[in-house]
N, C-alpha and C. Protein backbone atom coordinates (compact mmCIF):
# COMPACT_ATOMS: atom_id res chain seq x y z
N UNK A 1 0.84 -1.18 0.00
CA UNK A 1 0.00 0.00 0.00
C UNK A 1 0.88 1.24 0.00
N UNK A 2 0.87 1.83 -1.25
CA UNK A 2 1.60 3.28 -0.93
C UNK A 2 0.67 4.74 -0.72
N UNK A 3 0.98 5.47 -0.07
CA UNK A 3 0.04 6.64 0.07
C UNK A 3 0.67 7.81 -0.65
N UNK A 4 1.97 7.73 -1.57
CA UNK A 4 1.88 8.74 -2.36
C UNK A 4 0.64 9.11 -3.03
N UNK A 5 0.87 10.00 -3.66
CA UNK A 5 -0.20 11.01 -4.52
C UNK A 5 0.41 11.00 -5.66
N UNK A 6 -0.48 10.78 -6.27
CA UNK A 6 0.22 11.07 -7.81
C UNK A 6 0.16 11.81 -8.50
N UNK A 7 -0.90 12.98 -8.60
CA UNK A 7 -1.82 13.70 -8.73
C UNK A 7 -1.87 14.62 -7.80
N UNK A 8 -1.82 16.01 -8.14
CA UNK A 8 -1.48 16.62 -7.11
C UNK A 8 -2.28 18.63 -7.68
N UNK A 9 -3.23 18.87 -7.72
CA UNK A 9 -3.42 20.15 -8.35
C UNK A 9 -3.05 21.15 -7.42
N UNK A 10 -2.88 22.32 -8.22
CA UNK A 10 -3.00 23.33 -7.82
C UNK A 10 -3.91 24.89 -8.15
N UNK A 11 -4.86 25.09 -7.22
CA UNK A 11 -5.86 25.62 -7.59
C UNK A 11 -6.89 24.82 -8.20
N UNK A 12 -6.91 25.64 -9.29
CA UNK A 12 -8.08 25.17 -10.21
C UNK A 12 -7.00 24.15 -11.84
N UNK A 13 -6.13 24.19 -11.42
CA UNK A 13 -5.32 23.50 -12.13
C UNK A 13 -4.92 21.90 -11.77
N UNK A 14 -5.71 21.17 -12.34
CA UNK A 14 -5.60 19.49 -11.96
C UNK A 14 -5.53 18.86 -13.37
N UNK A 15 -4.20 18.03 -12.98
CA UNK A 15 -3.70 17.32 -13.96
C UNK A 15 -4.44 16.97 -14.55
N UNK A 16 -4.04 15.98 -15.90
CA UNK A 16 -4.87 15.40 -17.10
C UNK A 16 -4.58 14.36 -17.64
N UNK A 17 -4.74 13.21 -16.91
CA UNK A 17 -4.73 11.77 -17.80
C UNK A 17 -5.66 11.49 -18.47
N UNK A 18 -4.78 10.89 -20.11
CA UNK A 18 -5.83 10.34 -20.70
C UNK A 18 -5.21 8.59 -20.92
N UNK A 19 -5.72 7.94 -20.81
CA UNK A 19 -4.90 6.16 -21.12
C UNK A 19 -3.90 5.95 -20.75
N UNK A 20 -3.01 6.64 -19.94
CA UNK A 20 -1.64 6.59 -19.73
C UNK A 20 -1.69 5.90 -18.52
N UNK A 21 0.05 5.40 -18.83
CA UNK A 21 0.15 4.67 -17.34
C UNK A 21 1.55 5.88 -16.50
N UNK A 22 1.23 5.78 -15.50
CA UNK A 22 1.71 6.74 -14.54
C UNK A 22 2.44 5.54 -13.67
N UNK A 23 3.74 6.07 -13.29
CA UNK A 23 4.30 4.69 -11.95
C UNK A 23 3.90 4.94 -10.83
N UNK A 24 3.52 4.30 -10.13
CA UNK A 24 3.02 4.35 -8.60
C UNK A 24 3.85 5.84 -7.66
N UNK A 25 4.95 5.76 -8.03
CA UNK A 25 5.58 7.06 -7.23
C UNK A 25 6.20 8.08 -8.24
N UNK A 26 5.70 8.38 -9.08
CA UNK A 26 5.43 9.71 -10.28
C UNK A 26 5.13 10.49 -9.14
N UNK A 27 5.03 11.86 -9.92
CA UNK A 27 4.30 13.02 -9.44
C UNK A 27 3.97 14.18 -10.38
N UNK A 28 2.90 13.80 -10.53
CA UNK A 28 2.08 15.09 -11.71
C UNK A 28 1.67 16.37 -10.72
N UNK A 29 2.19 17.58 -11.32
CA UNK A 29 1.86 19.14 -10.09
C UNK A 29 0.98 20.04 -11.33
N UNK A 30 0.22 20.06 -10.75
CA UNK A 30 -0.46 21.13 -11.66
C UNK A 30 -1.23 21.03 -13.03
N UNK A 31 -0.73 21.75 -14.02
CA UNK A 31 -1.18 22.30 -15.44
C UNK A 31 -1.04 21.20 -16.51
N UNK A 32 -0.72 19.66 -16.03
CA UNK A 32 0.10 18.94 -16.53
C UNK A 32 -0.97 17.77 -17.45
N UNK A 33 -1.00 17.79 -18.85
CA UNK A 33 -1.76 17.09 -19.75
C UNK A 33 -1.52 15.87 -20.54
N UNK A 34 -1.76 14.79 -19.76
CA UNK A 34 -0.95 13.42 -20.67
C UNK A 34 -1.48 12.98 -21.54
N UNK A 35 -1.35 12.60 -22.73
CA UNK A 35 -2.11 11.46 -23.90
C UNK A 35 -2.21 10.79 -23.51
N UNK A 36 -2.96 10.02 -24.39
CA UNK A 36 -3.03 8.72 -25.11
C UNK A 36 -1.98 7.86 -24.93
N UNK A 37 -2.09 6.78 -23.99
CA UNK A 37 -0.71 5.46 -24.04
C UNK A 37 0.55 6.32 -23.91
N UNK A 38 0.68 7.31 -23.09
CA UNK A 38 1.98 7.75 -22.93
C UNK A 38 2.83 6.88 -21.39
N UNK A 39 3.79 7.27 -21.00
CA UNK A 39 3.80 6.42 -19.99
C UNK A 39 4.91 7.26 -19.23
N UNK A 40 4.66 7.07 -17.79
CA UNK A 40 5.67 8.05 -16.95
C UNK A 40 6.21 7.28 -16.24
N UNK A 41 7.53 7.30 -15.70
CA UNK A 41 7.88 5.91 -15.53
C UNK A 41 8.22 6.72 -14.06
N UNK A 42 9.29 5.35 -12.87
CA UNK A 42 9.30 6.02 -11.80
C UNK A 42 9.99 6.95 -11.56
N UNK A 43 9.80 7.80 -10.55
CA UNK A 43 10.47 8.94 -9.71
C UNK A 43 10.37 10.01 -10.73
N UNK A 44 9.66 9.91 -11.84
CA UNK A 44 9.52 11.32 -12.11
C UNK A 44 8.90 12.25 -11.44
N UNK A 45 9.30 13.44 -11.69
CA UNK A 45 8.53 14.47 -11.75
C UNK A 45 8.17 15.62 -12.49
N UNK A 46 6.83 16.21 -12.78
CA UNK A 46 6.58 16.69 -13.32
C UNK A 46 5.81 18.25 -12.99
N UNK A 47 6.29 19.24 -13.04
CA UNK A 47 5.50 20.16 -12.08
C UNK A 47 5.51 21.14 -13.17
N UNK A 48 4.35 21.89 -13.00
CA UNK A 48 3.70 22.69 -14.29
C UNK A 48 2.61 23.85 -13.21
N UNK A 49 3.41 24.67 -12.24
CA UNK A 49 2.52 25.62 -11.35
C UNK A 49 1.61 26.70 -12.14
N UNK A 50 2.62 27.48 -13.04
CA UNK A 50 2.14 28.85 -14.06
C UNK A 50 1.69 28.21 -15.25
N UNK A 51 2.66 27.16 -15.79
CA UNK A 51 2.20 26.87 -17.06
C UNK A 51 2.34 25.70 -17.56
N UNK A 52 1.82 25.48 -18.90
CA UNK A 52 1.30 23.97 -18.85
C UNK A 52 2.39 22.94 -19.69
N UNK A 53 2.40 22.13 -19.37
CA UNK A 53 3.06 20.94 -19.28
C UNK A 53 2.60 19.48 -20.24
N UNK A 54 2.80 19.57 -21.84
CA UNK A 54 2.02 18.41 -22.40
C UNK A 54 3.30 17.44 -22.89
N UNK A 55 2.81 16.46 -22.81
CA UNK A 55 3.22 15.25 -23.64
C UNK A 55 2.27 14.41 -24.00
N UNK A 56 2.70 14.41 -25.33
CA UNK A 56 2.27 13.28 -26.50
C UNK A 56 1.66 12.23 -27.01
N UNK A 57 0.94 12.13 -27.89
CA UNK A 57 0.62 10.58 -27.68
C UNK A 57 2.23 9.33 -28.02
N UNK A 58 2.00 8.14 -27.02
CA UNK A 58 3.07 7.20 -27.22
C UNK A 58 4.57 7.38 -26.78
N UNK A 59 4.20 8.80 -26.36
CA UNK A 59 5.87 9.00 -25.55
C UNK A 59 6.29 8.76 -24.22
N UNK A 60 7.50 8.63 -24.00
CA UNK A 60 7.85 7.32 -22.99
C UNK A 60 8.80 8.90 -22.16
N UNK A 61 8.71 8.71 -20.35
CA UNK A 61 9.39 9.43 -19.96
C UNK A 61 10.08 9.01 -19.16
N UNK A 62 11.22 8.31 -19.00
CA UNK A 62 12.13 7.97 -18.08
C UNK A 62 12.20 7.86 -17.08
N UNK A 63 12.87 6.99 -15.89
CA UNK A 63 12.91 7.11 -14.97
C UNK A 63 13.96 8.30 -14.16
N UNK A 64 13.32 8.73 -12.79
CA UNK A 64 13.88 9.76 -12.60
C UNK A 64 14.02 11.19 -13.18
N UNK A 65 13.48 11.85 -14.28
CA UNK A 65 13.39 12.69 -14.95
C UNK A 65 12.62 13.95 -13.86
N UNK A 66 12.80 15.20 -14.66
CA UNK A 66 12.63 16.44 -13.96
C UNK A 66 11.93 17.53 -14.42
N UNK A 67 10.65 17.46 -15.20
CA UNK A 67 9.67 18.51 -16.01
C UNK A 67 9.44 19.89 -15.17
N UNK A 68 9.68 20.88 -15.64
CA UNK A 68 9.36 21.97 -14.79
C UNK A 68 9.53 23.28 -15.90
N UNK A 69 8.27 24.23 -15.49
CA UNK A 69 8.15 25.54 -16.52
C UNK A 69 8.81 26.69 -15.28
N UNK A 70 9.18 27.46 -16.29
CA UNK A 70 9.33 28.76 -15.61
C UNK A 70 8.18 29.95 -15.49
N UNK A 71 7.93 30.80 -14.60
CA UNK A 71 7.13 31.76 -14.81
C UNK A 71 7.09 33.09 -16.16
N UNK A 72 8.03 33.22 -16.53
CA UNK A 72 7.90 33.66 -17.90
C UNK A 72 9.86 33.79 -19.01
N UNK A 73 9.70 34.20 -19.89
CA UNK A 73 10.89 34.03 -20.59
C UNK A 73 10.97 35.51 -21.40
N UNK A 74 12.04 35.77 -21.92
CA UNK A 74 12.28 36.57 -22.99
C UNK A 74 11.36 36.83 -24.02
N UNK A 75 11.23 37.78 -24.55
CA UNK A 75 9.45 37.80 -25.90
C UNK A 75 10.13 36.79 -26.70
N UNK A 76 8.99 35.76 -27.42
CA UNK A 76 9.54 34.92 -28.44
C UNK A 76 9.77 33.68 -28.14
N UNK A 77 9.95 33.46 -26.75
CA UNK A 77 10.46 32.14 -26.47
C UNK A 77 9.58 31.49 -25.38
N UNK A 78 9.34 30.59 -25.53
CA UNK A 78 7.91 29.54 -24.89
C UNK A 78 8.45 29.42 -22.92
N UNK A 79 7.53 29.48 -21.92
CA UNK A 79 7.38 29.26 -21.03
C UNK A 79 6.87 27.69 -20.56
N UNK A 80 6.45 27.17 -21.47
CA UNK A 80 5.70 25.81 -21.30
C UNK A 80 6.62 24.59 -21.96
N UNK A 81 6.04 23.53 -21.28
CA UNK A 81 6.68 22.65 -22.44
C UNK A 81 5.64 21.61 -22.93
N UNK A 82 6.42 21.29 -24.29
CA UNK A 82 5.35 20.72 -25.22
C UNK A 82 5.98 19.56 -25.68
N UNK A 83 5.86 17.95 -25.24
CA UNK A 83 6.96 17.45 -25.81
C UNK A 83 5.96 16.53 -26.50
N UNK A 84 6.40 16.20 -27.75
CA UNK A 84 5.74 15.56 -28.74
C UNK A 84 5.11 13.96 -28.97
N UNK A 85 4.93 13.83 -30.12
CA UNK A 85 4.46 12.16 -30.09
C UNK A 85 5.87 11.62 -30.53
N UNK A 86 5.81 10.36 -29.98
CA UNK A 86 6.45 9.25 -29.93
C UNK A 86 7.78 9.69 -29.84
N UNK A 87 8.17 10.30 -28.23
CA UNK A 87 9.02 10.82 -28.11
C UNK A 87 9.61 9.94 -26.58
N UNK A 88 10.69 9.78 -26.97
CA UNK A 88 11.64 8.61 -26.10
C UNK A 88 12.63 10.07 -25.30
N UNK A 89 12.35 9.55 -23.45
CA UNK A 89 13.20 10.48 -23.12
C UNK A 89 13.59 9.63 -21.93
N UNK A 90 14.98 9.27 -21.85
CA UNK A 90 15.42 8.37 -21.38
C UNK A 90 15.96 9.07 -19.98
N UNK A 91 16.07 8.01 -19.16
CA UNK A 91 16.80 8.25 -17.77
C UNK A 91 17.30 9.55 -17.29
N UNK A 92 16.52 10.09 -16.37
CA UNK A 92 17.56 11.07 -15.20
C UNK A 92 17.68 12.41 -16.01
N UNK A 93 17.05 12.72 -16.66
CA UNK A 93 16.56 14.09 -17.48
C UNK A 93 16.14 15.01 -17.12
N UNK A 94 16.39 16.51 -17.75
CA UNK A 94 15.84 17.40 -17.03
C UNK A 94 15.45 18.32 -17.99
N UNK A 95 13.87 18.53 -18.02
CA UNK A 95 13.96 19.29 -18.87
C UNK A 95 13.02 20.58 -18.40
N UNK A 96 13.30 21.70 -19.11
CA UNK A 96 12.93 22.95 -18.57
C UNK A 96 12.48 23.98 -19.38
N UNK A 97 11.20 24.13 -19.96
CA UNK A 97 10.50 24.97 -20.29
C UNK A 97 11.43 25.04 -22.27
N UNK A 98 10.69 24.25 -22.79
CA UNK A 98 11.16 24.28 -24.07
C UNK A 98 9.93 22.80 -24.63
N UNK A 99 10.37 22.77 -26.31
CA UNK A 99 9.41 22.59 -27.14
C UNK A 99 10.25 21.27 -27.67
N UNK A 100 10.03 19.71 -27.69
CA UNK A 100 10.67 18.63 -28.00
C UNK A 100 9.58 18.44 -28.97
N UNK A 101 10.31 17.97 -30.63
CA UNK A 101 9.38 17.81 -31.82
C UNK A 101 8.82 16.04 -31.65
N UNK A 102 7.94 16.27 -32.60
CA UNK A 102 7.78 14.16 -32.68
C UNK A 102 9.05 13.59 -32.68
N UNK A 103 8.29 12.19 -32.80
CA UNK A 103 9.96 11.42 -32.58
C UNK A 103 10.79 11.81 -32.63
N UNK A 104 11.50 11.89 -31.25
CA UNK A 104 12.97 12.15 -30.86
C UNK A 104 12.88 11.73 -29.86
N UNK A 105 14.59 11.04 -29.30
CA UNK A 105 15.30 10.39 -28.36
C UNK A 105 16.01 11.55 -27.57
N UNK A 106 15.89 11.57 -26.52
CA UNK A 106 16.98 12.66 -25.78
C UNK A 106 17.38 11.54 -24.54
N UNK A 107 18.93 11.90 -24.97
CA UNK A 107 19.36 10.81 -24.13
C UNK A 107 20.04 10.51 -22.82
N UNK A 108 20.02 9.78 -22.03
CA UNK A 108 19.97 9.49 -20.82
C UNK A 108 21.13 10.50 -20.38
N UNK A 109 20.60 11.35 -19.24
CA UNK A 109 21.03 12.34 -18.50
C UNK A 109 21.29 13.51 -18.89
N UNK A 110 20.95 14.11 -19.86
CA UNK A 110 20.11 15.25 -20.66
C UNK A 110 19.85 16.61 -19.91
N UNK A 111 20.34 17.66 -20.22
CA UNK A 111 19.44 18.74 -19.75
C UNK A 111 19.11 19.33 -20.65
N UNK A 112 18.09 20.27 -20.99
CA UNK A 112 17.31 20.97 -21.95
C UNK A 112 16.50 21.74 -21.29
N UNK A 113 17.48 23.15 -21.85
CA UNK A 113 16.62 24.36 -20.92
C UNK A 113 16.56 25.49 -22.45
């Protein structure tokens, strides 16, 4: 029996599964919108307070990984992140307020800011 949360809103902002599998000790915060058969594997986290947070249909997110937006950026350049379909993001990653296209691999231990 674990009593994490997996799921976790803030405000009026509560996550969004759709078919996906989530690992028992994930952590979805906020603004955060999953597809279709995507899959979050353990010890992620994912926190999306100001802004929103999507991934893909069929994309796979690593274990240990680190999703997080900033409150705003330079004119021109995205606050959110948007990471695409069938997008492989392997082990211990960190990614930070930026735009990952369809298929693509980013690979194990990664930062992307």
């Amino acid at each position: 029996y674990s009593r994490h949360r997996q799921t976790l809103p803030i405000a009026e902002s509560v996550p969004e599964v759709n078919k996906a599998w989530i690992a028992p000790n994930a952590t979805l915060v906020g603004n955060v919108f999953i597809s279709n058969f995507a899959t979050i594997w353990y010890g992620v986290t994912v926190r999306a307070e100001l802004n929103p947070v999507r991934v893909g249909n069929f994309s796979s997110i690593g274990d240990g990984c680190a999703i997080t937006t900033v409150d705003s950026m330079p004119h021109d350049q995205v606050s959110s992140v948007n990471i695409g379909k069938n997008v492989r993001v392997e082990n211990d990653c960190t990614i930070h307020s930026c735009i990952i296209d369809d298929d693509c691999v980013v690979g194990a231990g990664s930062v992307i800011q």
